[in-house]
PDB file of N, CA and C in Angstrom:
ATOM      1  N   UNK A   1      12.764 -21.809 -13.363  1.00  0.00           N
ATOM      2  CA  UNK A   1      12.675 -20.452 -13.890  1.00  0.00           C
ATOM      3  C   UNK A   1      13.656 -19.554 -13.151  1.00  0.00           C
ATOM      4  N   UNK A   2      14.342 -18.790 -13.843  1.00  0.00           N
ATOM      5  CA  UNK A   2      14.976 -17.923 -13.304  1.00  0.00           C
ATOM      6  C   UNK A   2      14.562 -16.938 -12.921  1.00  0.00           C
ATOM      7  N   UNK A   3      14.920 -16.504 -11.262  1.00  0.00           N
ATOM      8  CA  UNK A   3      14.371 -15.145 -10.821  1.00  0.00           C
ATOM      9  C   UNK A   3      14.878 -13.921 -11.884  1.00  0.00           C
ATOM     10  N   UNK A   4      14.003 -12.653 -11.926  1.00  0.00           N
ATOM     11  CA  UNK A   4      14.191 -11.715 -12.839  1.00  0.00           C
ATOM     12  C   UNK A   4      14.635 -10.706 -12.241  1.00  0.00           C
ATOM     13  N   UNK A   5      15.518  -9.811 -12.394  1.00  0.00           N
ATOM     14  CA  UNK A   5      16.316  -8.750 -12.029  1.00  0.00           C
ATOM     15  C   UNK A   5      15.135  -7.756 -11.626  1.00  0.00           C
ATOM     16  N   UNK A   6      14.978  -7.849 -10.170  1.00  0.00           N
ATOM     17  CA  UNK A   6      13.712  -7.398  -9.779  1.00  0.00           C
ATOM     18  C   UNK A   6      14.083  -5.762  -9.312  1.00  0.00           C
ATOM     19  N   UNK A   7      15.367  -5.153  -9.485  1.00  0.00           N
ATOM     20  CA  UNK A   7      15.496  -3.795  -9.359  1.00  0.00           C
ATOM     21  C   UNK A   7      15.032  -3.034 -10.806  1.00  0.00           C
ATOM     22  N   UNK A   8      15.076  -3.645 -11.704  1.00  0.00           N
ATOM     23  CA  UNK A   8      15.035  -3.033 -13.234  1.00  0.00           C
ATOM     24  C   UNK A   8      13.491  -3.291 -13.433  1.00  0.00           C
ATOM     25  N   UNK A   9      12.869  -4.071 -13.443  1.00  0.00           N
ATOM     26  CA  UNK A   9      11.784  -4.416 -14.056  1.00  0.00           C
ATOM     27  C   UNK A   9      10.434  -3.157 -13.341  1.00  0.00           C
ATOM     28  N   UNK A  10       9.869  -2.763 -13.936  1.00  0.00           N
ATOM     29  CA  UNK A  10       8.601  -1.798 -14.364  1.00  0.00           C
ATOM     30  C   UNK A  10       8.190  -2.265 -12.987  1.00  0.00           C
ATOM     31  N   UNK A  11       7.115  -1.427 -12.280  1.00  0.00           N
ATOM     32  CA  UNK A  11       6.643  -1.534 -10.822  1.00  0.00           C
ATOM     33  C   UNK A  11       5.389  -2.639 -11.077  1.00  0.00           C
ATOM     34  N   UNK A  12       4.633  -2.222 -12.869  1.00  0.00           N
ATOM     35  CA  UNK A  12       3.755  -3.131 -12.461  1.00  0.00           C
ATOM     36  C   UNK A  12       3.674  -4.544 -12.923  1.00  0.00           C
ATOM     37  N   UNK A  13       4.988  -4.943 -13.789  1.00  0.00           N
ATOM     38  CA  UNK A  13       5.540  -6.084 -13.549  1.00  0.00           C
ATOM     39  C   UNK A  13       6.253  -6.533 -12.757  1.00  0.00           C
ATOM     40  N   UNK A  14       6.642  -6.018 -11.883  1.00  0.00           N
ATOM     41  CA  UNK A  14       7.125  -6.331 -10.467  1.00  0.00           C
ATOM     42  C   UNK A  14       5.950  -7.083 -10.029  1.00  0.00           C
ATOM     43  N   UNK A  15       4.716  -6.236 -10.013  1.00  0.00           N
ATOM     44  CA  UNK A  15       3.624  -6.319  -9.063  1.00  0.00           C
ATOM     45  C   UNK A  15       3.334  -7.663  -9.645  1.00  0.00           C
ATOM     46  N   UNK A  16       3.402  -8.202 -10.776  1.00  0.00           N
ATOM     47  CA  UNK A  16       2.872  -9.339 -11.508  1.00  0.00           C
ATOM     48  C   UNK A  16       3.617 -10.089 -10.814  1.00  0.00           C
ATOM     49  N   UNK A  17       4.892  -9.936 -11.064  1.00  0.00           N
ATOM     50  CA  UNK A  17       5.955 -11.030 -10.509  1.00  0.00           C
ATOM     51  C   UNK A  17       5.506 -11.064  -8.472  1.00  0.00           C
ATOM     52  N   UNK A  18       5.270 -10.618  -7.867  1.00  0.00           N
ATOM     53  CA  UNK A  18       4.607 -10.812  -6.091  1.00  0.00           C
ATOM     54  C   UNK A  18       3.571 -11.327  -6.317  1.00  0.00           C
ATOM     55  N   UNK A  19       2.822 -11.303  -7.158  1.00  0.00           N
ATOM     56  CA  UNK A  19       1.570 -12.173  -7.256  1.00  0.00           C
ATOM     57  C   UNK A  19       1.621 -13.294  -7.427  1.00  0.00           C
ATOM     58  N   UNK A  20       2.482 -14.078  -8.385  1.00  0.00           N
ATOM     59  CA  UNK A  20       2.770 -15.252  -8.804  1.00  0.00           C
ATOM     60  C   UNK A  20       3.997 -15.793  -8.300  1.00  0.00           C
ATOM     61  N   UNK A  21       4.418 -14.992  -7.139  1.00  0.00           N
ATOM     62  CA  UNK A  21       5.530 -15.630  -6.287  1.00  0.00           C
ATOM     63  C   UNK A  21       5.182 -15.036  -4.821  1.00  0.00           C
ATOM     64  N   UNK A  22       4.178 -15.371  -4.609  1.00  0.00           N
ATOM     65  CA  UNK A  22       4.194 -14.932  -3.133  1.00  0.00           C
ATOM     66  C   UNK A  22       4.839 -15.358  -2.039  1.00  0.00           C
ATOM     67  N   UNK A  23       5.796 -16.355  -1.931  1.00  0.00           N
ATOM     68  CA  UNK A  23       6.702 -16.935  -1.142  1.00  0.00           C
ATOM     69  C   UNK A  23       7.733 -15.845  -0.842  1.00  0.00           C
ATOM     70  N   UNK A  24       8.256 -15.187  -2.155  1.00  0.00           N
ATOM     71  CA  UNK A  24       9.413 -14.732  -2.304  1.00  0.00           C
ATOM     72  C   UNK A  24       9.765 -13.307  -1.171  1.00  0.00           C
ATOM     73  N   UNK A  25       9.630 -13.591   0.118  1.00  0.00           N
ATOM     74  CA  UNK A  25       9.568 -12.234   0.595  1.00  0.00           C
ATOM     75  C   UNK A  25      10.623 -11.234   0.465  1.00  0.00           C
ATOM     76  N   UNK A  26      11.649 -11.461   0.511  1.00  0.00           N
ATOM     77  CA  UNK A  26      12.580 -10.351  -0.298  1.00  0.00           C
ATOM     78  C   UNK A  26      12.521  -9.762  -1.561  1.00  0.00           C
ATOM     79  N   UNK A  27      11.772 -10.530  -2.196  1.00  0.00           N
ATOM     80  CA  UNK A  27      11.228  -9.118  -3.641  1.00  0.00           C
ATOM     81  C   UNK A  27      10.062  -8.616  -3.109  1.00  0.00           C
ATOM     82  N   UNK A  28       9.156  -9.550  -2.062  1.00  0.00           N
ATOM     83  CA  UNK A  28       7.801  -7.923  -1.537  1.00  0.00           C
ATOM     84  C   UNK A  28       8.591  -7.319  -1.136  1.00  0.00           C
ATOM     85  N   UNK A  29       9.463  -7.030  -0.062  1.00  0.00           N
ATOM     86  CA  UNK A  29      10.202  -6.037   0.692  1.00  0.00           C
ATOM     87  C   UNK A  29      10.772  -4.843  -0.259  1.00  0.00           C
ATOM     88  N   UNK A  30      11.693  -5.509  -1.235  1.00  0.00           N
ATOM     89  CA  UNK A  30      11.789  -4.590  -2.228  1.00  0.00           C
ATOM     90  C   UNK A  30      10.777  -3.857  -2.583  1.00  0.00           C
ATOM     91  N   UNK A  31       9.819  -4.309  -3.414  1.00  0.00           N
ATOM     92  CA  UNK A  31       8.251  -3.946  -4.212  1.00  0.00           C
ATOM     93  C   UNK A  31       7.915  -2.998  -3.246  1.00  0.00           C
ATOM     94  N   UNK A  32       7.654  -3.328  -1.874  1.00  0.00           N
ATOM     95  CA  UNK A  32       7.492  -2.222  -1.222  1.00  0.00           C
ATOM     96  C   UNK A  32       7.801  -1.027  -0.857  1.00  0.00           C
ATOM     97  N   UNK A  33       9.160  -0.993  -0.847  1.00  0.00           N
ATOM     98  CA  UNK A  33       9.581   0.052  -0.705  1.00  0.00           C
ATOM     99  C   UNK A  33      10.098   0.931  -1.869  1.00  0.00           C
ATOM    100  N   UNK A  34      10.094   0.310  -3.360  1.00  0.00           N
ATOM    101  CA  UNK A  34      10.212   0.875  -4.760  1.00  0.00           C
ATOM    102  C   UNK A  34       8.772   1.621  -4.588  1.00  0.00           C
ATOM    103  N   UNK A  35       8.063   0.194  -4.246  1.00  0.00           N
ATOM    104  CA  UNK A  35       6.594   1.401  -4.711  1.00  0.00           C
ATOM    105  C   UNK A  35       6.224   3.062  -3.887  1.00  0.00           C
ATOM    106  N   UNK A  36       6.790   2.699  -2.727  1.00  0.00           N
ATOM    107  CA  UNK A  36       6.714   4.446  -1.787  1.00  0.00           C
ATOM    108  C   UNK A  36       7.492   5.091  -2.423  1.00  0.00           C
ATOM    109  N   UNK A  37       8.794   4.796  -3.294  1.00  0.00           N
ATOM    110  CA  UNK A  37       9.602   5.580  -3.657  1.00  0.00           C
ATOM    111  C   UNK A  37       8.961   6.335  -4.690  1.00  0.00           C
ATOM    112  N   UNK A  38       8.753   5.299  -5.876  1.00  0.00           N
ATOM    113  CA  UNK A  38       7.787   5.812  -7.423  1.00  0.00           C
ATOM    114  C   UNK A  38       6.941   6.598  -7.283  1.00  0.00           C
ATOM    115  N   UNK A  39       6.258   6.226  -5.880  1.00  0.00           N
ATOM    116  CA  UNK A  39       4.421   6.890  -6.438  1.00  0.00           C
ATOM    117  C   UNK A  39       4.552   8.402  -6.529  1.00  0.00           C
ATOM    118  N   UNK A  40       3.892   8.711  -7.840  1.00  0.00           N
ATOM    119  CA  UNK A  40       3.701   9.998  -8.268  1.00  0.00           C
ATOM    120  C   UNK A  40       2.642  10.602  -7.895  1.00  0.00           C
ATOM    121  N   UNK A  41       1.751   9.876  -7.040  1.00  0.00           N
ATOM    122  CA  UNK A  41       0.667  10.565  -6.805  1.00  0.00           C
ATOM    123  C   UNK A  41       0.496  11.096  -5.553  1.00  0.00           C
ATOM    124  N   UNK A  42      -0.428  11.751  -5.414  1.00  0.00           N
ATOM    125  CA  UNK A  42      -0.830  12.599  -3.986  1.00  0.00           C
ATOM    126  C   UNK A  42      -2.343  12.598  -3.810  1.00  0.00           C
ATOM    127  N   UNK A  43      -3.155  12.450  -3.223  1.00  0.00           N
ATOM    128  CA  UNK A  43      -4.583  13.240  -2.601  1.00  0.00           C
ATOM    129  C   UNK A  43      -4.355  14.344  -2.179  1.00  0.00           C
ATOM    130  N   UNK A  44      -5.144  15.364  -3.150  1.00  0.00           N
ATOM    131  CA  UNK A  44      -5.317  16.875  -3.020  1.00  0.00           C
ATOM    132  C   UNK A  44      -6.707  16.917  -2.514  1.00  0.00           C
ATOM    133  N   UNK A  45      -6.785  17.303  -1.642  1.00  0.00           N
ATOM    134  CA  UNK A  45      -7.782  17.630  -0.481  1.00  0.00           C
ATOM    135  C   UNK A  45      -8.354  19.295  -0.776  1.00  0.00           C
ATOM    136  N   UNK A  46      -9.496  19.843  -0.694  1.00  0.00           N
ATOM    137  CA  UNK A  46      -9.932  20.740  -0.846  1.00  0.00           C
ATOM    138  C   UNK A  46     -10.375  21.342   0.497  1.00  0.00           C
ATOM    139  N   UNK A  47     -10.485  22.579   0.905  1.00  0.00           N
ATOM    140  CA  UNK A  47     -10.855  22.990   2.158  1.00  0.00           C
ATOM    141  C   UNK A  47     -11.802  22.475   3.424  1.00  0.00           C
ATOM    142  N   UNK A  48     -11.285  21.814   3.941  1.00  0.00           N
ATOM    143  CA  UNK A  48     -12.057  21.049   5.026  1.00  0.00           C
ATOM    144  C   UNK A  48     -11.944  19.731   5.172  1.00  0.00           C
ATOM    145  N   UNK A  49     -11.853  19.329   3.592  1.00  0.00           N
ATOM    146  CA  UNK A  49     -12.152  17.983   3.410  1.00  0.00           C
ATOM    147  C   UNK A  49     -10.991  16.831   4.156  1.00  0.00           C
ATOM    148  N   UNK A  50     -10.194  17.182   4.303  1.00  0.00           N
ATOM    149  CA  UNK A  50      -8.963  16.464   5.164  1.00  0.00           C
ATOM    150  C   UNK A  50      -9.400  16.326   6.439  1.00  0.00           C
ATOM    151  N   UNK A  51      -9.892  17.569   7.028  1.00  0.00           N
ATOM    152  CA  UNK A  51     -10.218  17.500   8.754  1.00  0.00           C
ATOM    153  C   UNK A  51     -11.292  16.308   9.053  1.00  0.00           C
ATOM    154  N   UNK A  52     -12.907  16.227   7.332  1.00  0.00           N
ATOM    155  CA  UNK A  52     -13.701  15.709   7.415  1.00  0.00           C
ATOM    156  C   UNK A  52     -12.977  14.513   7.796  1.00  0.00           C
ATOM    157  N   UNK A  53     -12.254  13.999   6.108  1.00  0.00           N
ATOM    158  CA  UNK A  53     -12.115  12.479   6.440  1.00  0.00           C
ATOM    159  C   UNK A  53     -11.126  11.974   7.545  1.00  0.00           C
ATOM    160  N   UNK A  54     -10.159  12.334   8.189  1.00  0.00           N
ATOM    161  CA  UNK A  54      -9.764  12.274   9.411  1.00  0.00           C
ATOM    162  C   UNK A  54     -10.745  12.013  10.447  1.00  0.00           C
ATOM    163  N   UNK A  55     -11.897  13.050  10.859  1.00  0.00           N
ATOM    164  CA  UNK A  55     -12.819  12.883  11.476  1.00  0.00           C
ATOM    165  C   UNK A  55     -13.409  11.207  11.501  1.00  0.00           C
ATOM    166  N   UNK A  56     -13.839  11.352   9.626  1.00  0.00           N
ATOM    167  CA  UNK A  56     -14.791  10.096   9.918  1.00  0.00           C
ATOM    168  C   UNK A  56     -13.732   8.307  10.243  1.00  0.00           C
ATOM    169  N   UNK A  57     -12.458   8.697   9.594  1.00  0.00           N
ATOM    170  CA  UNK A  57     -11.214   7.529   9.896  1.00  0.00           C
ATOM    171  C   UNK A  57     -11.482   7.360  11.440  1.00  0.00           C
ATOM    172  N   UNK A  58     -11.405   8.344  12.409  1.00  0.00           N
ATOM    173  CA  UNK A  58     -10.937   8.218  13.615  1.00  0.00           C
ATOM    174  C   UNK A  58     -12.601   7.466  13.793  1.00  0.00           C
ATOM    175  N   UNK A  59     -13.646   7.892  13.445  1.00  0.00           N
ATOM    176  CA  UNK A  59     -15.515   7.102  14.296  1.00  0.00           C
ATOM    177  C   UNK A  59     -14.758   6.041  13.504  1.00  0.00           C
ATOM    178  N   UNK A  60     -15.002   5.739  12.101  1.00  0.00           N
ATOM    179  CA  UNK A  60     -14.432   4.518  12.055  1.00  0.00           C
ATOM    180  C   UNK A  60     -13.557   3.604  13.001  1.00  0.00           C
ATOM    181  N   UNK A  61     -12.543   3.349  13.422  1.00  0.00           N
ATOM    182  CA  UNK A  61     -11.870   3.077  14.276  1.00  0.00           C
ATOM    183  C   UNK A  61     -11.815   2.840  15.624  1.00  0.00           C
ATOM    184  N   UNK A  62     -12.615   3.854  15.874  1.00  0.00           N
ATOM    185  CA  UNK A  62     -13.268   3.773  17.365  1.00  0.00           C
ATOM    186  C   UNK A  62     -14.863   2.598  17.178  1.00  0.00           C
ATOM    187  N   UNK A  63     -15.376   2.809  16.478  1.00  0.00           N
ATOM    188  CA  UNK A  63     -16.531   1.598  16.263  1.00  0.00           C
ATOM    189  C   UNK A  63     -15.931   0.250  15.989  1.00  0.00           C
ATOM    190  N   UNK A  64     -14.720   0.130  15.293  1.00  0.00           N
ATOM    191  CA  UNK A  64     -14.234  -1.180  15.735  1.00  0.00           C
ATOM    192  C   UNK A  64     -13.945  -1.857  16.722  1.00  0.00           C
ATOM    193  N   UNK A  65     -12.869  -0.939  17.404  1.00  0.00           N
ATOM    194  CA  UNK A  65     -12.495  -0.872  18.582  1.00  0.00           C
ATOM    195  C   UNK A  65     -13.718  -1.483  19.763  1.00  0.00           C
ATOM    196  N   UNK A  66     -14.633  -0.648  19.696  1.00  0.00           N
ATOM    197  CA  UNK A  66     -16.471  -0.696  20.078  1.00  0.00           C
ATOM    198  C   UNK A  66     -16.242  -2.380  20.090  1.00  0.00           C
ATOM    199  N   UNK A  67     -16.233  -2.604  18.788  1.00  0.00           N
ATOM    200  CA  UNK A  67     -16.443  -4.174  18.592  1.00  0.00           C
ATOM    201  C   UNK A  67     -16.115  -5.121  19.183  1.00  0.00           C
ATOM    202  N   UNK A  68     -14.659  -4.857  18.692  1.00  0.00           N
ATOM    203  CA  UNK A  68     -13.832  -6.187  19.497  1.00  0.00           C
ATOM    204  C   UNK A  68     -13.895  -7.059  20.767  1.00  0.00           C
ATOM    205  N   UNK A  69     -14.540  -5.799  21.371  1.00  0.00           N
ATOM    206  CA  UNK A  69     -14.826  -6.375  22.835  1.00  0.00           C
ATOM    207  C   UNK A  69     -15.894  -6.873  23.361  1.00  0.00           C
ATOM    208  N   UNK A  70     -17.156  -7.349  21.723  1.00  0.00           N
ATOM    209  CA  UNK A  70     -17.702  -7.381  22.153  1.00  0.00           C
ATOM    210  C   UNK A  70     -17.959  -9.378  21.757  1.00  0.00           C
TER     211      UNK A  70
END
């Protein structure tokens, strides 16, 4: 099979194509960094709510941390 011109092809046939070629690490590398480029999206956070989930990321993290050592 011939590899497919992996700069042109749609992100989420890209994504098809890393799934069914997971060897290929120079098209993840690509995929990866197309996909930070594309994404149109954002998390809009409402007043507070950023500081919250920050907050709870960081107990998260620290309770792992907790773990490991144990």
């Amino acid at each position: 099979m011939e590899k497919p011109d992996i700069q042109s092809l749609p992100l989420k046939e890209f994504k098809r194509y890393i799934l069914e070629h997971r060897d290929d690490d120079d098209a993840f590398h690509v995929y990866m960094e197309r996909s930070r480029k594309e994404r149109t999206w954002s998390r809009v956070y409402r007043d507070g709510e950023e500081e919250q989930f920050m907050a709870d990321l960081l107990r998260s993290l620290e309770r792992r941390r907790g773990n490991e050592g144990v």
